[in-house]
Protein backbone atom coordinates (compact mmCIF):
# COMPACT_ATOMS: atom_id res chain seq x y z
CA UNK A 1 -6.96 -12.97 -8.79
CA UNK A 2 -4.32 -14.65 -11.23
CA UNK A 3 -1.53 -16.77 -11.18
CA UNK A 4 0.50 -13.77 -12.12
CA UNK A 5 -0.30 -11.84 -9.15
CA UNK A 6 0.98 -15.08 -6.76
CA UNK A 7 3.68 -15.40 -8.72
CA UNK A 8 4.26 -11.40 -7.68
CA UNK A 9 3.48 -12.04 -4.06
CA UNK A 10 5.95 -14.87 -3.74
CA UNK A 11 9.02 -13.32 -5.48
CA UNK A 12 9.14 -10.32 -2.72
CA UNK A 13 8.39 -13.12 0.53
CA UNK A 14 11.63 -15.03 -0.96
CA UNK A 15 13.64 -12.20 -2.31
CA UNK A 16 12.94 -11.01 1.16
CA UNK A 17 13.68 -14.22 2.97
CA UNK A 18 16.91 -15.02 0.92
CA UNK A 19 18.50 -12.09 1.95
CA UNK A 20 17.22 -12.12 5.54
CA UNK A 21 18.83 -15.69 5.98
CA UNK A 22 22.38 -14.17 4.44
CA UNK A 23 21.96 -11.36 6.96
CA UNK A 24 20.63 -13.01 10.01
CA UNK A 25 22.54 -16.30 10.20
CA UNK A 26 25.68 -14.16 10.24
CA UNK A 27 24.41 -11.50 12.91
CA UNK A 28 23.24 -14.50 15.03
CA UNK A 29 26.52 -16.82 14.49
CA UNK A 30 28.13 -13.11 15.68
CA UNK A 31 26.32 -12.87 18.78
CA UNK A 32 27.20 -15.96 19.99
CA UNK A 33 30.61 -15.46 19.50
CA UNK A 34 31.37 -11.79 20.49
CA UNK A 35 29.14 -11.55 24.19
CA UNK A 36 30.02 -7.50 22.64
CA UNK A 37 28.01 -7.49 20.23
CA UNK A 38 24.86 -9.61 21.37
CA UNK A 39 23.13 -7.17 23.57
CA UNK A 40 22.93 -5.12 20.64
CA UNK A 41 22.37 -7.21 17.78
CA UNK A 42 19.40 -8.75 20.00
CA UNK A 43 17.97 -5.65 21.02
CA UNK A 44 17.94 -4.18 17.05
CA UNK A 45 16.33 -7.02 15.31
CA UNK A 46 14.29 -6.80 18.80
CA UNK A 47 13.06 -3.55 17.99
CA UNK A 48 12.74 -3.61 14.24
CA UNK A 49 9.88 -6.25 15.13
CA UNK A 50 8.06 -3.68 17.02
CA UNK A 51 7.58 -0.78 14.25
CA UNK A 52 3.99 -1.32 12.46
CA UNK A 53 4.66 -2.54 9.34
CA UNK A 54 2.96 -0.01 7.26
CA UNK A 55 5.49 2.88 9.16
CA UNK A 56 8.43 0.91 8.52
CA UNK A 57 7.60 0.80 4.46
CA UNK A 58 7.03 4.34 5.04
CA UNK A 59 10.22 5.21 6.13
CA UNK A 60 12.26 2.79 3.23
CA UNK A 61 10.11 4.32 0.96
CA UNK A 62 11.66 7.70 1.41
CA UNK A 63 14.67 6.65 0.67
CA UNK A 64 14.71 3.47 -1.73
CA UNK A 65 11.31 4.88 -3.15
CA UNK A 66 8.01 3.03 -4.65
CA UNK A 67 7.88 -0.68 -5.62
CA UNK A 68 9.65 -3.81 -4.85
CA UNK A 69 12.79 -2.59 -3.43
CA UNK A 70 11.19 -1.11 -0.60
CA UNK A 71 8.64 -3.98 0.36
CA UNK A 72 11.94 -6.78 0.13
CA UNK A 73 13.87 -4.53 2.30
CA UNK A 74 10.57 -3.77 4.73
CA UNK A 75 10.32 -7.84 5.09
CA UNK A 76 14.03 -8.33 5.36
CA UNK A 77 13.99 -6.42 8.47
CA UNK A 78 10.75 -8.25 9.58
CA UNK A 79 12.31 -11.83 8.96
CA UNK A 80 15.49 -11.17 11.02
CA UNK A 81 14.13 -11.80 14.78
CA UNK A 82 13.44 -15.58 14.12
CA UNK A 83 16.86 -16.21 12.18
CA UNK A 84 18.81 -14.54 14.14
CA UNK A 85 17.57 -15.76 17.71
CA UNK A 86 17.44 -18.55 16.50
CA UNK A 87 20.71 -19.01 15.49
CA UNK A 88 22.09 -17.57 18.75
CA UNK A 89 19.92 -19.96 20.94
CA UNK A 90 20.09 -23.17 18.90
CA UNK A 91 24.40 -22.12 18.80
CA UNK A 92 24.58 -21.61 22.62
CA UNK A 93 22.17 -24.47 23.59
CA UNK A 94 24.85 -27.00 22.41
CA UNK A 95 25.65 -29.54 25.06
CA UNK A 96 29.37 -28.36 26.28
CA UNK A 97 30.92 -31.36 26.06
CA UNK A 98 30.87 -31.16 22.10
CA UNK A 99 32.25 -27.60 22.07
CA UNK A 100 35.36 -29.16 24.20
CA UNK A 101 35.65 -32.07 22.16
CA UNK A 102 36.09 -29.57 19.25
CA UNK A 103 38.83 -27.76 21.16
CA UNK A 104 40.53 -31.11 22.04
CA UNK A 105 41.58 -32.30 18.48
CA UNK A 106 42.68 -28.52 17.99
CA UNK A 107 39.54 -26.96 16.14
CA UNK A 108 40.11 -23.16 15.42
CA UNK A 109 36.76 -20.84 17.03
CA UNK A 110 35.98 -20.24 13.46
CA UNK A 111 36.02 -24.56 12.20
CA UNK A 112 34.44 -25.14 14.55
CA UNK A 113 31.09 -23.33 14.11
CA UNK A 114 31.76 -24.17 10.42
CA UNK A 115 31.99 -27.95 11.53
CA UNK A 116 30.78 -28.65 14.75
CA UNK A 117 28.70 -26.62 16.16
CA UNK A 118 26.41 -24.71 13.51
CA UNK A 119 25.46 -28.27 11.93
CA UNK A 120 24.19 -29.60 15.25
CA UNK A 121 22.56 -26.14 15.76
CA UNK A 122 20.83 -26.41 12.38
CA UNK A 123 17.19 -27.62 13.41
CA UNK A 124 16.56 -24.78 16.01
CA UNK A 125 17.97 -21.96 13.06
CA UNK A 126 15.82 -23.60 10.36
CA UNK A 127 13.09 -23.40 12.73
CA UNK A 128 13.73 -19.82 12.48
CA UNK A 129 13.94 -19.53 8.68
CA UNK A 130 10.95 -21.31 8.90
CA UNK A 131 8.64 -18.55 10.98
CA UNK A 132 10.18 -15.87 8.91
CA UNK A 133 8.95 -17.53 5.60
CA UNK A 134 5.15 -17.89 6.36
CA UNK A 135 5.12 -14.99 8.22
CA UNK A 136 6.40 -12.92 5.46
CA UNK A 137 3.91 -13.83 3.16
CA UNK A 138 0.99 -12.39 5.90
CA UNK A 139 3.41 -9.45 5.63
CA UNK A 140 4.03 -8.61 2.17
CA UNK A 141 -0.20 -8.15 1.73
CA UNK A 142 1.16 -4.58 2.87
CA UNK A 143 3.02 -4.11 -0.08
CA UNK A 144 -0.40 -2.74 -2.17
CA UNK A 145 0.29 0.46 -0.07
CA UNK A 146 4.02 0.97 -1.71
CA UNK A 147 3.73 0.05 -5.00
CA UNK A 148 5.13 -3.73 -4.55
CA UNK A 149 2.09 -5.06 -6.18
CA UNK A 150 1.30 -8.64 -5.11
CA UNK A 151 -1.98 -10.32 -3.80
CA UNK A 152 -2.53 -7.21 -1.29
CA UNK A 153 -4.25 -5.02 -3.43
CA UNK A 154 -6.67 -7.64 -4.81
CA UNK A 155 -7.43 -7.83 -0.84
CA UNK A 156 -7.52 -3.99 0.18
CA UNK A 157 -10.27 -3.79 -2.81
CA UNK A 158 -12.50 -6.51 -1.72
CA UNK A 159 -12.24 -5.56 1.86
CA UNK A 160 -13.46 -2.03 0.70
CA UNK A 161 -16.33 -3.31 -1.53
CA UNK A 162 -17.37 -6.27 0.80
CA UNK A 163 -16.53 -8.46 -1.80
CA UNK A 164 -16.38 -11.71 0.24
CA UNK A 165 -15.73 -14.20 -2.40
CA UNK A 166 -12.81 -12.18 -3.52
CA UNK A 167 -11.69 -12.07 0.36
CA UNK A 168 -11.39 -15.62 0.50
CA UNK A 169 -10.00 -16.62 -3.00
CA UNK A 170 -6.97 -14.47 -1.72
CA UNK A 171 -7.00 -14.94 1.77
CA UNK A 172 -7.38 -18.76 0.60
CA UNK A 173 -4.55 -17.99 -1.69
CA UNK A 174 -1.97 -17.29 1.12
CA UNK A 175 -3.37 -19.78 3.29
CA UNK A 176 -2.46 -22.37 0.83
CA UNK A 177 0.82 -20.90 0.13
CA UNK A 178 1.73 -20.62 3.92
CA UNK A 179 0.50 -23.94 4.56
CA UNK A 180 1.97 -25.95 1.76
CA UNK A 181 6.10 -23.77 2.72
CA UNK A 182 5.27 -24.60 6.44
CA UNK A 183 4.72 -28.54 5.35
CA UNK A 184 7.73 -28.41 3.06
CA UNK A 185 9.71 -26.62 5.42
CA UNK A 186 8.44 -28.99 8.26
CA UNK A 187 9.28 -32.23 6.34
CA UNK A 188 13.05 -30.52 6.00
CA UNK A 189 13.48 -30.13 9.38
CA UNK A 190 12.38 -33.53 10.44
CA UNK A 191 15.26 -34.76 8.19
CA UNK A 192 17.53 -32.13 8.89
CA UNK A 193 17.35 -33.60 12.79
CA UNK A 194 17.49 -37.38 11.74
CA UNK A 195 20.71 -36.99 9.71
CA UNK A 196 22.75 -36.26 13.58
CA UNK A 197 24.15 -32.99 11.90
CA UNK A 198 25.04 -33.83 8.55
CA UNK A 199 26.16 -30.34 6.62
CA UNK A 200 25.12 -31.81 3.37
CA UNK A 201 21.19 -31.85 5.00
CA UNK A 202 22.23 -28.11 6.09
CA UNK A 203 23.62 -26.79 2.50
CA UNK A 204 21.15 -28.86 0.43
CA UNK A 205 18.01 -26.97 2.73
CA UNK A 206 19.36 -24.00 2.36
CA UNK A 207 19.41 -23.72 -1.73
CA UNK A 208 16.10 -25.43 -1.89
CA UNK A 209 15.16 -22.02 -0.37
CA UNK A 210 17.45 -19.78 -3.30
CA UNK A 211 16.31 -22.23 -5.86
CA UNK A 212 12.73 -21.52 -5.16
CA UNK A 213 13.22 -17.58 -5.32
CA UNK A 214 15.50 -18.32 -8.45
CA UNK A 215 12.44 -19.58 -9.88
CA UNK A 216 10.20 -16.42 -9.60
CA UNK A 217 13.46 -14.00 -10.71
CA UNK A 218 12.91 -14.22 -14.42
CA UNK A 219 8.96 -13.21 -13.91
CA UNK A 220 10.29 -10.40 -11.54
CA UNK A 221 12.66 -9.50 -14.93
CA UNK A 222 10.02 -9.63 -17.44
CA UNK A 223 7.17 -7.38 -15.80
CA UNK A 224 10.18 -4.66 -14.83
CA UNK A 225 11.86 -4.84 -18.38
CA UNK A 226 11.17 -2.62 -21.46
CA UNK A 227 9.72 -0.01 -19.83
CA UNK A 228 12.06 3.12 -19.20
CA UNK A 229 10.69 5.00 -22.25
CA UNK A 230 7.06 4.65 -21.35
CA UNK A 231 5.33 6.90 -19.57
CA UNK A 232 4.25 5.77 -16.25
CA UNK A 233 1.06 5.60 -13.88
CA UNK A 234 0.31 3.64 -10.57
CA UNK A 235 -3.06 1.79 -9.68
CA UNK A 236 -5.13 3.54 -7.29
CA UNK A 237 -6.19 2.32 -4.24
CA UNK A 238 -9.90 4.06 -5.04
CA UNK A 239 -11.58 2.93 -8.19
CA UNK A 240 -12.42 6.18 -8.89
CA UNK A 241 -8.60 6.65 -9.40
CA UNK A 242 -8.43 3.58 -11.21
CA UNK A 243 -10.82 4.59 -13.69
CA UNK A 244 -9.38 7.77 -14.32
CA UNK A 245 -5.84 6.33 -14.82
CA UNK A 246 -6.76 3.56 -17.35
CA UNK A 247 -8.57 6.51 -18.91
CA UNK A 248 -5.53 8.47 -19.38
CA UNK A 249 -3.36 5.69 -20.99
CA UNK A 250 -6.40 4.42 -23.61
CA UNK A 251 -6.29 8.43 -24.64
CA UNK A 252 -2.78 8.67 -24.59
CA UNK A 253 -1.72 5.49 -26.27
CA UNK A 254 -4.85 5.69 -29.04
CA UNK A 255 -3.90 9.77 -29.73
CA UNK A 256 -0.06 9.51 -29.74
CA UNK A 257 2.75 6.95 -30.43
CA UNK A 258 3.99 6.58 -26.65
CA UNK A 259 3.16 3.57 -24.23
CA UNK A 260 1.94 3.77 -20.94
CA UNK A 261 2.43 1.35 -17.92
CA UNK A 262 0.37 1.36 -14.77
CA UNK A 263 1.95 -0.15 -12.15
CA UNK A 264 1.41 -1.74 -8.89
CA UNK A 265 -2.10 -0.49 -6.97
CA UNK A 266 -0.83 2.40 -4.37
CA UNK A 267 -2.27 5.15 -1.99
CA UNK A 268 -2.46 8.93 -3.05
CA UNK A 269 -0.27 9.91 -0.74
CA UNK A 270 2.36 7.81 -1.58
CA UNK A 271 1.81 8.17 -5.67
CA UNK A 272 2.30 12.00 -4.66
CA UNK A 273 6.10 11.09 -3.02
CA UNK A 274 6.65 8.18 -6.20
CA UNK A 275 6.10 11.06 -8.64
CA UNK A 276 8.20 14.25 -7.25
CA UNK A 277 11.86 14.30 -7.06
CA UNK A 278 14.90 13.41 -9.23
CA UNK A 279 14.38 10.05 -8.19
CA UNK A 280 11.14 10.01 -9.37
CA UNK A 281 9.38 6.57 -10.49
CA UNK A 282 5.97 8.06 -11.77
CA UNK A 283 4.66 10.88 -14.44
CA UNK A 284 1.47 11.80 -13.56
CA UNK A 285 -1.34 10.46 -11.52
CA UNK A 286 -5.18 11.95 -10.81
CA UNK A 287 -6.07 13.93 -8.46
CA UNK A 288 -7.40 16.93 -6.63
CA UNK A 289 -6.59 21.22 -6.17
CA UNK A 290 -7.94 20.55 -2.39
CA UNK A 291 -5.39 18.10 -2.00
CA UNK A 292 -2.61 19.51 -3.80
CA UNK A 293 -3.30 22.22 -1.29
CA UNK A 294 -4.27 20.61 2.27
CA UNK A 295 -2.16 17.37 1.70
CA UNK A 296 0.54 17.87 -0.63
CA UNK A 297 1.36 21.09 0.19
CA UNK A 298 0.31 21.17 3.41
CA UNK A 299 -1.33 24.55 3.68
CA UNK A 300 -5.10 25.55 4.28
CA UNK A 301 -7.92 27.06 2.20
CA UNK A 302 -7.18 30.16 4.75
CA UNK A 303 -4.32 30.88 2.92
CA UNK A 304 -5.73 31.14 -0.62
CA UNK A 305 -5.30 35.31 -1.47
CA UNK A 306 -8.38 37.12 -1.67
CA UNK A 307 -8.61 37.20 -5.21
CA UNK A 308 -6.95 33.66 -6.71
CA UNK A 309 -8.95 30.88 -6.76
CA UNK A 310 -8.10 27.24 -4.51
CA UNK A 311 -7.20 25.80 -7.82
CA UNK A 312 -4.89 28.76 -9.25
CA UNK A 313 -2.95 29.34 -5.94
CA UNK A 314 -2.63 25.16 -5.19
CA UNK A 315 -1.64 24.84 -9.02
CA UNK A 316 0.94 27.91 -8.82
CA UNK A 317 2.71 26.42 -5.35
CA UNK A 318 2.77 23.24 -6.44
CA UNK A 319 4.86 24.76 -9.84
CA UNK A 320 7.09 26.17 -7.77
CA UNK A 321 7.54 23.60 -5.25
CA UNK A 322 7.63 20.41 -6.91
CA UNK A 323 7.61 21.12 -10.44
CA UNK A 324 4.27 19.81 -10.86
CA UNK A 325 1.15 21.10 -12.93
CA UNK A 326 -2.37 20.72 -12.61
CA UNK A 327 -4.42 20.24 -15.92
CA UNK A 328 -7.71 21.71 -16.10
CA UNK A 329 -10.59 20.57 -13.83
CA UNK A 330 -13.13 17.47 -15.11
CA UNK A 331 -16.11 18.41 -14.04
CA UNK A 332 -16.42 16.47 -11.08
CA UNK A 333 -16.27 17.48 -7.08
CA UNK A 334 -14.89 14.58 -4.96
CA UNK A 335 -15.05 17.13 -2.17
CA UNK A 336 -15.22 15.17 1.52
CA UNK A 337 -18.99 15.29 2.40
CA UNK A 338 -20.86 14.75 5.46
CA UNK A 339 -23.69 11.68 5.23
CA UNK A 340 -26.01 9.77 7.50
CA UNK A 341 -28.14 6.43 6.92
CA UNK A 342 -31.14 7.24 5.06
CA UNK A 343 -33.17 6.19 8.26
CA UNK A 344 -31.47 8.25 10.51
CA UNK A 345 -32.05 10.86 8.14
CA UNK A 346 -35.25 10.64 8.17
CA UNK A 347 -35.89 10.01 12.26
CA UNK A 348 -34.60 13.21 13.26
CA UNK A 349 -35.08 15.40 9.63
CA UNK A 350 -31.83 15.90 8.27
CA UNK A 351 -30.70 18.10 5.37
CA UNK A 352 -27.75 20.00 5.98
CA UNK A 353 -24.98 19.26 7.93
CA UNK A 354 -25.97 22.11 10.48
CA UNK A 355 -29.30 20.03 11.32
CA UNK A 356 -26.90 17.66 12.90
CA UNK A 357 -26.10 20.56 15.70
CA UNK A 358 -29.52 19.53 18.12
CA UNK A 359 -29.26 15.78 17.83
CA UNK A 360 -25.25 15.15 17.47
CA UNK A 361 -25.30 14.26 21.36
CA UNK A 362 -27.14 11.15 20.50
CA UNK A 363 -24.73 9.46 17.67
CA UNK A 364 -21.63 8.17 17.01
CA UNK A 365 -19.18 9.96 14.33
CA UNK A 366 -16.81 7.12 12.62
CA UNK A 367 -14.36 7.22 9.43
CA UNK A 368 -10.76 6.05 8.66
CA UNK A 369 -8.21 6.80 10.92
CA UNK A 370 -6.84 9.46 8.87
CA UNK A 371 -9.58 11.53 9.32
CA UNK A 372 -9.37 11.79 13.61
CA UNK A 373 -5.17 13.02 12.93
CA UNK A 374 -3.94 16.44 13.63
CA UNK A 375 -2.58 17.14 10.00
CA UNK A 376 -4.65 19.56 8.38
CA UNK A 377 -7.82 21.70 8.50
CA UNK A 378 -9.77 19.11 6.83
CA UNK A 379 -9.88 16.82 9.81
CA UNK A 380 -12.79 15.67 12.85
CA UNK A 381 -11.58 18.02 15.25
CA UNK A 382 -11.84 21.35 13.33
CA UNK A 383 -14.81 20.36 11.50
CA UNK A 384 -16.55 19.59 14.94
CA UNK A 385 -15.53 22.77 16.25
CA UNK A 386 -16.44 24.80 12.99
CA UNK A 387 -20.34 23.44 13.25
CA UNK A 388 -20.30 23.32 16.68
CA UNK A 389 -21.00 19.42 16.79
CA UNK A 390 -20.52 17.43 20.16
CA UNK A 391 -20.88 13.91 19.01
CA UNK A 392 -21.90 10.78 21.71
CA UNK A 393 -18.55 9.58 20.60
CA UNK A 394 -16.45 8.30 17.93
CA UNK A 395 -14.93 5.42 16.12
CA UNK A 396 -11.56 5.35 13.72
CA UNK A 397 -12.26 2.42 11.97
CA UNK A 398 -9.70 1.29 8.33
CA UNK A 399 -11.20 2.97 5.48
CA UNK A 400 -11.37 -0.54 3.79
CA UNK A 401 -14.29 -1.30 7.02
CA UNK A 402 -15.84 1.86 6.96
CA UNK A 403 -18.65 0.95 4.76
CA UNK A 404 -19.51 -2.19 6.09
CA UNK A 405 -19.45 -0.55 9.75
CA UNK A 406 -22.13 2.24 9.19
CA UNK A 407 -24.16 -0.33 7.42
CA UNK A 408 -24.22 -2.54 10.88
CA UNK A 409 -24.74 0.35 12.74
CA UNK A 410 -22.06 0.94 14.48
CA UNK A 411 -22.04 4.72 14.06
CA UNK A 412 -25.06 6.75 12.53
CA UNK A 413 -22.65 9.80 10.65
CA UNK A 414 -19.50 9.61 8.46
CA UNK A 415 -17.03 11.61 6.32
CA UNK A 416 -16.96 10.47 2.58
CA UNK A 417 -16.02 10.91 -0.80
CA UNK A 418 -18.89 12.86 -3.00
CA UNK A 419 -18.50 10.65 -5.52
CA UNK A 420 -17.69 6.88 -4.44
CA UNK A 421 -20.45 4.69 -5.48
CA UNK A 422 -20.82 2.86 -2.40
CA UNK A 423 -22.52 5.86 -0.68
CA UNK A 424 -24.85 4.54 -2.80
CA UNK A 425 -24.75 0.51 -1.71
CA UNK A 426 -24.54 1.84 1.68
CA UNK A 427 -28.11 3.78 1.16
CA UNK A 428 -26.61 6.83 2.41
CA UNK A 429 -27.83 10.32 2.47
CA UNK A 430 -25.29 13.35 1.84
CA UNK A 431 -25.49 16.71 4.03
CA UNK A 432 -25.54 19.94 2.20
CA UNK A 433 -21.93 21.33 4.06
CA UNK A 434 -24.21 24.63 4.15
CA UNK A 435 -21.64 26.62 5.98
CA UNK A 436 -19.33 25.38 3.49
CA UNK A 437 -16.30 24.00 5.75
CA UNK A 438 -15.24 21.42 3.28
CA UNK A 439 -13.40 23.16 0.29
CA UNK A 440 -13.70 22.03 -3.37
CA UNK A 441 -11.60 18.68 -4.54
CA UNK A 442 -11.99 19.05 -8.57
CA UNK A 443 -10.83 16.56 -10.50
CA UNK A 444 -7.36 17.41 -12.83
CA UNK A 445 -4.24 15.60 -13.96
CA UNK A 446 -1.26 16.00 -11.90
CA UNK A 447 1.60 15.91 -14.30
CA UNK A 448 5.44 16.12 -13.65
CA UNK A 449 6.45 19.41 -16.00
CA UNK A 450 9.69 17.38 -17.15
CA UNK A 451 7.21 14.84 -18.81
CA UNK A 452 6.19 16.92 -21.36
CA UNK A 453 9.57 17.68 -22.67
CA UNK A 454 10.62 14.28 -21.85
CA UNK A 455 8.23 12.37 -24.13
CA UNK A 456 7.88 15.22 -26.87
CA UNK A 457 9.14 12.48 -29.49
CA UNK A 458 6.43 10.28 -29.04
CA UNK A 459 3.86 11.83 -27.84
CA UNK A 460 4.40 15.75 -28.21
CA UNK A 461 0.48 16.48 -27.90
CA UNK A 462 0.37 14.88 -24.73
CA UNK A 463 -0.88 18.19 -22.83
CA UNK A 464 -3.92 18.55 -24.98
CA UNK A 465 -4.65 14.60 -25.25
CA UNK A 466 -4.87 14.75 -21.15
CA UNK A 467 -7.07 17.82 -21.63
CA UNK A 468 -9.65 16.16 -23.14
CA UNK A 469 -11.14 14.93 -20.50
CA UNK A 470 -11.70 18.82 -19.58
CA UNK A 471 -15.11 19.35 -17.88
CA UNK A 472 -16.05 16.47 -19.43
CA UNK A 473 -17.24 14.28 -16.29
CA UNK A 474 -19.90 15.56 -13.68
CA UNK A 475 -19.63 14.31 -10.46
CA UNK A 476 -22.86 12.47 -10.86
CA UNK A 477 -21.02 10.35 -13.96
CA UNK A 478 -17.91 9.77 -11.57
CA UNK A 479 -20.26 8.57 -9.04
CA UNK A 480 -22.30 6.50 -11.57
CA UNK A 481 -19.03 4.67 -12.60
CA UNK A 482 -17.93 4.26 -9.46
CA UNK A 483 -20.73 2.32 -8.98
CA UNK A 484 -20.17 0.44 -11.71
CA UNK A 485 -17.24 -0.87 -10.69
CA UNK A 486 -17.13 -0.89 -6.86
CA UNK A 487 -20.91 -2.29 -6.63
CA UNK A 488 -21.64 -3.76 -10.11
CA UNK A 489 -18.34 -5.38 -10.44
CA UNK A 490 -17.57 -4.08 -13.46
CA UNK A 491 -14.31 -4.79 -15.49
CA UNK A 492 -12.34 -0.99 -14.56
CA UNK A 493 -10.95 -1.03 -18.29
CA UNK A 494 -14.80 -1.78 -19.87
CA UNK A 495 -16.01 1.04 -17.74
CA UNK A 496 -13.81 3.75 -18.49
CA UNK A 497 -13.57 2.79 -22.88
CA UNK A 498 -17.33 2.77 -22.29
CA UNK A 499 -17.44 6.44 -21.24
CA UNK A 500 -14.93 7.64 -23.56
CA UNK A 501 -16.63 5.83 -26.60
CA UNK A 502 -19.88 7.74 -25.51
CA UNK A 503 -18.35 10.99 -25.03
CA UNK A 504 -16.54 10.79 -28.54
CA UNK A 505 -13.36 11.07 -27.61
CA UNK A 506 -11.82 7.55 -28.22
């Protein structure tokens, strides 16, 4: 947790807030004035409010793509409700008398919101600004999932390794922030009403807001600048991923003259959709032929020809797809995997994942949501039906809270990764899948095919540099680092020049 990453945080809540104030004041000062318009300015800004937040970056994503841009526009549309309603009730809550007045000594509609009647409305609107502010800064945590970097991924990995004094350092953090705008803000207001509707209180409130995110600008500037010619990663939102990235650029940058930049902590999914395209803002990235093939590409191990192996057939569809490659396989298997408690292991004998077929009626299957949707093969329901498993019931719990859940007992059997070291912390025993439903997720570098043409000046060995790292990490050594880092605590950067230094290869 740095000063740095604050400094991040609060540059996207007042980017965002700046331009939701020169958006909303307008749109409410509108719907006052044109009865039109109101019922459906209200009712957009009304709805906008009710789309989850992490959907709603979704969607901007696909069009504005990873980062900032997509988090200040995701907030923007969050702050609007208080600002504009706001402005609409504290503008038609005017005593009418004044609004007469106005008209008597031959005010035009337009003067006199300008003079009259948006001064004396002032309080109520900055009441509005106000909400928007501190609630933005709850909001932006979810910018970790986009690549908008900030004090949200610090949070999503502390939640994930039960890290509680990291968990309150940055909940603390915002709660500082939120409190110490909302006092600011508060002492503004109080002013704002004393001075009987002075517009130098309402100008000179307004740019203390722009001066503030005029501040953070030129550290926005500096961590974006100087780096179109390097080649480009994003964190991870696993540490295993992690790892394996600040593996790649300590290879890359000590076998070759090019640079590499790893960006803002963000989901695979999303890293997958940051990377393809001509508006691409990623190289390469780690992961996995299974989910090149079920998630990616979204096709099933079913449809692998007899003859071509998962990795061959995900690897040539993804070529001709996305124009993507996968280098050759690690060495390690972060397949899904079935595993139980050691205790409940042991009270009712388990070894396999078909041993769970005569006592499944008395536990409780949890994981992350994701697992329980419909996308997929690789999912609850078809697993279930492929062993022939009829649970008690089961919980979708956030994949940050999965851990700490089975270790309270609120379930008895999960899905997780083969290799994350806090199957480990968790004292958790792993099923052989000895019908083999699960298929093989081997470890390779996913790399853009432009990239290699693209950096050929700097770096024109970059293929074999990435390959390495070839069969060169079992998924016992994935899971031992892993551990390292997740359970240990472990600097990510120590870890991985520790592995490479003992495998000779840096």
């Amino acid at each position: 947790m740095t000063f740095d990453l604050i400094l991040d945080h609060m540059f996207m809540v007042l980017a965002a807030s700046v331009c939701a104030i020169v958006i909303g004041i307008p749109l409410g000062v509108l719907a006052y004035m044109r009865p039109g318009t109101r019922h459906v300015i209200l009712r957009v800004v009304d709805v906008l409010q009710t789309i989850p937040a992490l959907a709603l970056l979704g969607l901007i994503m696909i069009v504005a793509g990873a980062g900032k841009l997509t988090v200040i526009i995701g907030i923007t549309l969050y702050s609007l409700l208080p600002i504009v309603r706001n402005t609409y009730l504290g503008l038609k809550e005017i005593d009418p008398g004044v609004r007469e007045a106005a008209k008597g000594v031959g005010m035009k509609p337009m003067e006199r919101i300008l003079q009259v009647e948006f001064p004396i409305a002032f309080p109520t609107v900055f009441t509005g600004i106000r909400i928007a502010i501190v609630n933005a800064i709850g909001i932006a945590v979810f910018a970790a999932f986009v690549g908008g970097g900030g004090v949200g991924g610090v949070m999503n990995r502390a939640i994930r390794t039960q890290d509680m004094k990291m968990i309150l350092v940055a909940t603390g953090a915002l709660m500082i922030i939120a409190v110490v705008l909302d006092l600011l803000m508060s002492f503004s207001e109080n002013r704002i009403r004393k001075s009987h509707s002075s517009m130098k209180k309402v100008v000179s409130s307004l740019l203390v807001i722009f001066l503030a995110f005029g501040v953070t600008v030129p550290f926005a500037l500096q961590q974006s600048s100087g780096q179109t010619r390097q080649i480009v990663l994003y964190e991870g939102d696993y540490s295993e991923t992690q790892i394996m990235h600040h593996m790649a650029k300590m290879l890359i940058e000590a076998d070759t003259d090019a640079s590499v930049v790893i960006k803002d902590q963000m989901s695979q999914v999303n890293n997958f959709k940051a990377m393809v395209g001509s508006g691409h803002s990623c190289d390469l990235m780690i992961s996995y032929d299974g989910t090149l093939l079920t998630t990616f590409l979204h096709l099933d191990p079913s449809d692998v020809p007899e003859g071509e192996t998962l990795y061959d057939f995900a690897n040539r569809k993804g070529q001709e797809k996305y124009d993507v490659t996968l280098l050759g396989k690690m060495g390690f298997n972060n397949t899904y995997a079935i595993a139980v408690p050691q205790d409940i292991a042991k009270k009712y004998k388990l070894e396999k994942v078909s041993d769970l077929q005569k006592v499944a009626g008395k536990l409780t299957f949890g994981a992350e949501h994701e697992f329980f949707t419909a996308e997929g093969s690789m999912k609850y329901g078809p697993f279930t039906k492929f062993y022939g498993l009829k649970f008690k019931g089961y919980k979708a719990v956030d994949v940050s809270l999965k851990y700490s859940a089975v270790m309270k007992g609120e379930f008895e059997v999960t899905e997780v990764y083969a290799t994350d070291g806090l199957n480990k912390k968790a004292n958790l025993k792993i099923l052989e899948d000895d019908q083999h439903f699960f298929p093989e997720y081997n470890g390779c570098f996913l790399v853009r095919e432009d990239t290699f043409d693209r950096f050929s000046d700097v770096a024109p060995n970059l293929r074999q540099v990435l390959s390495k790292l070839d069969g060169q990490i079992s998924t016992e050594e994935m899971s031992e680092m892993t551990y390292k880092v997740d359970v240990e605590g472990q600097d990510i950067d120590a870890v991985a020049k520790e592995f490479l230094e003992k495998k000779g290869l840096l």
